[in-house]
N, C-alpha and C. Protein backbone atom coordinates (compact mmCIF):
# COMPACT_ATOMS: atom_id res chain seq x y z
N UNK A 1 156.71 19.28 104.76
CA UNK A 1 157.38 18.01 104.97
C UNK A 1 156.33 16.92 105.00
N UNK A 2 156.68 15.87 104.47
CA UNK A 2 155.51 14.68 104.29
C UNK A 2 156.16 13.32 105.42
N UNK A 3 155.33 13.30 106.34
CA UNK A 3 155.84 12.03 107.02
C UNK A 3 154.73 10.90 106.91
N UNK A 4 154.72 9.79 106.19
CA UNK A 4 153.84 8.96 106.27
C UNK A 4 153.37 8.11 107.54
N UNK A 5 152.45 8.38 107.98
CA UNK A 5 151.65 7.73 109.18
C UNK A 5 151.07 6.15 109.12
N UNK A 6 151.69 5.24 109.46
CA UNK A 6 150.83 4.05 109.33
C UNK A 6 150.73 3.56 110.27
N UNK A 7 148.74 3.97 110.13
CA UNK A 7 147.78 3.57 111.44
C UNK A 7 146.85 3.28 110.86
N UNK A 8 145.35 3.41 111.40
CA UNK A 8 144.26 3.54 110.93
C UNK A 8 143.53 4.79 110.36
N UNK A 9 143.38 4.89 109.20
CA UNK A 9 143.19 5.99 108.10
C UNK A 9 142.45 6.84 109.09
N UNK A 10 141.44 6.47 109.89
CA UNK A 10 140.57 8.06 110.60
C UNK A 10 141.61 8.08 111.97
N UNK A 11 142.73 7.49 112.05
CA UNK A 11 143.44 8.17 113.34
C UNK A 11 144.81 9.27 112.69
N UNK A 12 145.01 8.65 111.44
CA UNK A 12 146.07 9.80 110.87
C UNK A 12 146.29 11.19 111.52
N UNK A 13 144.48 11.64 110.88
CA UNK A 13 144.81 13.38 111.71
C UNK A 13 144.63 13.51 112.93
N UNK A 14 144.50 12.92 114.01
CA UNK A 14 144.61 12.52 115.52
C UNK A 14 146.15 12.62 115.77
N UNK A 15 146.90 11.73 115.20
CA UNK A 15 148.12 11.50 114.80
C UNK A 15 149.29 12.62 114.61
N UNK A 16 148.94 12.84 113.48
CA UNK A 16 149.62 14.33 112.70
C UNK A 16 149.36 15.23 114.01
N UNK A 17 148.45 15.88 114.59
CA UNK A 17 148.07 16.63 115.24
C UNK A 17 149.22 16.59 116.76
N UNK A 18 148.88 15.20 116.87
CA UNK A 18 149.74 15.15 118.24
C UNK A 18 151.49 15.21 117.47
N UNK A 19 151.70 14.66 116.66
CA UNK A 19 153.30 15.10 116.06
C UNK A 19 153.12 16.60 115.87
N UNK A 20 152.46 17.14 115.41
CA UNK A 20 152.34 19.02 115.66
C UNK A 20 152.84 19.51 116.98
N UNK A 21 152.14 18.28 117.62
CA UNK A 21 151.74 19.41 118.91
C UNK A 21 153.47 19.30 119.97
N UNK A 22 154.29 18.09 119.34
CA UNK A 22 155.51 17.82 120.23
C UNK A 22 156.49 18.30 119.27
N UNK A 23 156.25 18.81 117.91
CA UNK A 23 156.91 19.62 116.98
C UNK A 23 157.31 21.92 117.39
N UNK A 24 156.41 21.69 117.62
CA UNK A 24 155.50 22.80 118.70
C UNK A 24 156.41 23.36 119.48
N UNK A 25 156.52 22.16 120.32
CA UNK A 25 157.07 22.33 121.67
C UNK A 25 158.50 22.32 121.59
N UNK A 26 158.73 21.62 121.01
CA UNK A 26 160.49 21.45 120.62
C UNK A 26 160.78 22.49 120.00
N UNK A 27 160.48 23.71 118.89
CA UNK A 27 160.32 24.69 118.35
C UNK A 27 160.54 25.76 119.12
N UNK A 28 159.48 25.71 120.11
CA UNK A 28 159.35 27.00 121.04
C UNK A 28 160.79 27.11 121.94
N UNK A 29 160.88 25.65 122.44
CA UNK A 29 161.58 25.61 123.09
C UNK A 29 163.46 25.91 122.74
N UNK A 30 163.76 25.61 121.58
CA UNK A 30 165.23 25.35 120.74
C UNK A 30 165.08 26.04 119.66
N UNK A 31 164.00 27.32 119.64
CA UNK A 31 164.24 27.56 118.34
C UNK A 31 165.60 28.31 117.96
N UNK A 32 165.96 28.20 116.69
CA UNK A 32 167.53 28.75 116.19
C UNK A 32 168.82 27.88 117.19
N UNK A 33 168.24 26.60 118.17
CA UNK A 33 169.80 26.24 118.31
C UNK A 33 170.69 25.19 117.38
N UNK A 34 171.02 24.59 117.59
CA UNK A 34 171.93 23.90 116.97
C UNK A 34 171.61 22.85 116.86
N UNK A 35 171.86 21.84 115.31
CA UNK A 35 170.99 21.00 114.55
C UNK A 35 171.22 19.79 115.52
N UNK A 36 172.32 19.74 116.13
CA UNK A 36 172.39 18.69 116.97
C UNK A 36 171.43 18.93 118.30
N UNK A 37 171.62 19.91 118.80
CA UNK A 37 170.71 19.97 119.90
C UNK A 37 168.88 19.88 119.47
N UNK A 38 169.05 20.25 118.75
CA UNK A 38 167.22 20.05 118.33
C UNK A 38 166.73 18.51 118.31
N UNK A 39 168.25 17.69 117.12
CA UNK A 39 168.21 16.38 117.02
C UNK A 39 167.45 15.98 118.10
N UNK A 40 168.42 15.93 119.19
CA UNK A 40 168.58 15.13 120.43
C UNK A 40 167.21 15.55 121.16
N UNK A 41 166.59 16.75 121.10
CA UNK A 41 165.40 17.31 121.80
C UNK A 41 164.29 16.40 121.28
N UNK A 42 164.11 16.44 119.54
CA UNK A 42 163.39 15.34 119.03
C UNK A 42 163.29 14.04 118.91
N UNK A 43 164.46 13.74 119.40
CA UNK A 43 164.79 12.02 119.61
C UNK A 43 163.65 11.72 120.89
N UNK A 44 164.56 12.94 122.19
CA UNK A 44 163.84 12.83 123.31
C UNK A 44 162.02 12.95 123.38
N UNK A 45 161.81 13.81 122.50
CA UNK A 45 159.99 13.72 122.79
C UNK A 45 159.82 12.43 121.81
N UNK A 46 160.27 12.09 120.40
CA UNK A 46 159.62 11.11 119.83
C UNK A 46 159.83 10.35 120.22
N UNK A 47 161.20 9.63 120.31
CA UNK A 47 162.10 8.55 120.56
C UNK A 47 162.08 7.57 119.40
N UNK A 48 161.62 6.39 119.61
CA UNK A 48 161.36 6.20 117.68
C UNK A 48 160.09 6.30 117.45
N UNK A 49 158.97 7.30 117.55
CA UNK A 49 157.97 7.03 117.09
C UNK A 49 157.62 7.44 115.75
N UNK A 50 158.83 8.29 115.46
CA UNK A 50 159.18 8.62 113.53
C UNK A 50 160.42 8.72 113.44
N UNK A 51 160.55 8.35 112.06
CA UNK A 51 162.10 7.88 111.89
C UNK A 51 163.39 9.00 111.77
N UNK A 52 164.38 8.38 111.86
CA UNK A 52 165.44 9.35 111.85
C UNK A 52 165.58 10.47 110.25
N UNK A 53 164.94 9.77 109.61
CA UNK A 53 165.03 11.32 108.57
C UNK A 53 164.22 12.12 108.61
N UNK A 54 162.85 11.95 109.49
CA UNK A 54 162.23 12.69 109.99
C UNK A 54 162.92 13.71 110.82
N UNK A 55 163.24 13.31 111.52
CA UNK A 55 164.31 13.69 112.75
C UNK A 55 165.16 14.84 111.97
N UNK A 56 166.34 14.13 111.43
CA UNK A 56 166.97 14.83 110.37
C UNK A 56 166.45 16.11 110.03
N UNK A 57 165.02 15.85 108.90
CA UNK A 57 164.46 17.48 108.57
C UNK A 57 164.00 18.28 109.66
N UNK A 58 163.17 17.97 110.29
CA UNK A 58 162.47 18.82 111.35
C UNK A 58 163.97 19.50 112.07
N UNK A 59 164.73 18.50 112.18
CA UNK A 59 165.80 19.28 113.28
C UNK A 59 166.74 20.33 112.11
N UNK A 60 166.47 20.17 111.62
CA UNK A 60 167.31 21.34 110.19
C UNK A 60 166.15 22.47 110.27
N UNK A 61 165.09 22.49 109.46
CA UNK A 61 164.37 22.90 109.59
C UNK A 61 163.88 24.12 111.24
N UNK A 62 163.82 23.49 112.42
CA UNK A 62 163.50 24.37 113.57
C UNK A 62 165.25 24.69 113.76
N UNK A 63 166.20 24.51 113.43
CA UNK A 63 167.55 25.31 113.70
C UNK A 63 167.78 26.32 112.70
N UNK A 64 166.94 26.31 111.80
CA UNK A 64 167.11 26.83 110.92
C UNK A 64 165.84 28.22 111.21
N UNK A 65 165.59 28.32 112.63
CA UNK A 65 164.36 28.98 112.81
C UNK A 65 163.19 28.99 112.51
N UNK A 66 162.73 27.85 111.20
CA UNK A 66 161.42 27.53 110.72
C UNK A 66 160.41 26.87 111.21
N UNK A 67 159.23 27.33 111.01
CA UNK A 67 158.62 26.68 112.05
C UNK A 67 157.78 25.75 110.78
N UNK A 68 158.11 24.05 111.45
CA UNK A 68 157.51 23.16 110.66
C UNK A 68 156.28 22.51 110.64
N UNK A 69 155.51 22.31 110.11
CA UNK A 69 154.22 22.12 109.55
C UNK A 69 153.74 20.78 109.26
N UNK A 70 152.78 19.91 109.62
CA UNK A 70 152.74 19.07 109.64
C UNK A 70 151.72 18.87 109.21
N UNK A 71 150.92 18.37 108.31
CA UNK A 71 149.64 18.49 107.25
C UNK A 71 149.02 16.97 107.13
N UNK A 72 147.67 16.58 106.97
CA UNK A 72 147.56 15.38 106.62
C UNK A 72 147.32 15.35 105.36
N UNK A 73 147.26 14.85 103.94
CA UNK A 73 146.63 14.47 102.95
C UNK A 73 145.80 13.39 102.70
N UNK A 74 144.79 13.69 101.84
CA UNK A 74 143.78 12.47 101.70
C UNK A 74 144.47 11.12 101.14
N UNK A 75 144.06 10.00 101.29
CA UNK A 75 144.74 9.12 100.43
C UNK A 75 144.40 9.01 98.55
């Protein structure tokens, strides 16, 4: 999944890392429940700090039992 980060280019993977790390947790915690309940779990740790189609996949994605991945790429 590609979520674009706009910050300062050397905080990206600082960034990414900490969205891992509350991706993680929401995972461990809800994994396989229900796309709404994950929603709402990820609303609650992000709130808006990434957007709702973010939201959207990740919460499909960890109900779907997958565990999602969060990568930086170079520019």
């Amino acid at each position: 999944m590609r979520i674009d980060i706009g910050c300062a280019a050397d905080l990206v993977p600082i960034v990414a890392a900490n969205i891992q790390r509350g991706v993680d947790q929401v995972y461990r915690a809800h994994q396989g429940a229900s796309s709404s309940t994950v929603r709402a779990a990820l609303k609650r740790k992000f709130g808006r700090a990434i957007g709702t189609t973010a939201i959207e996949v990740l919460a499909g994605c960890i109900s779907d039992g997958n565990t999602p991945v969060i990568k930086c790429s170079s520019p």
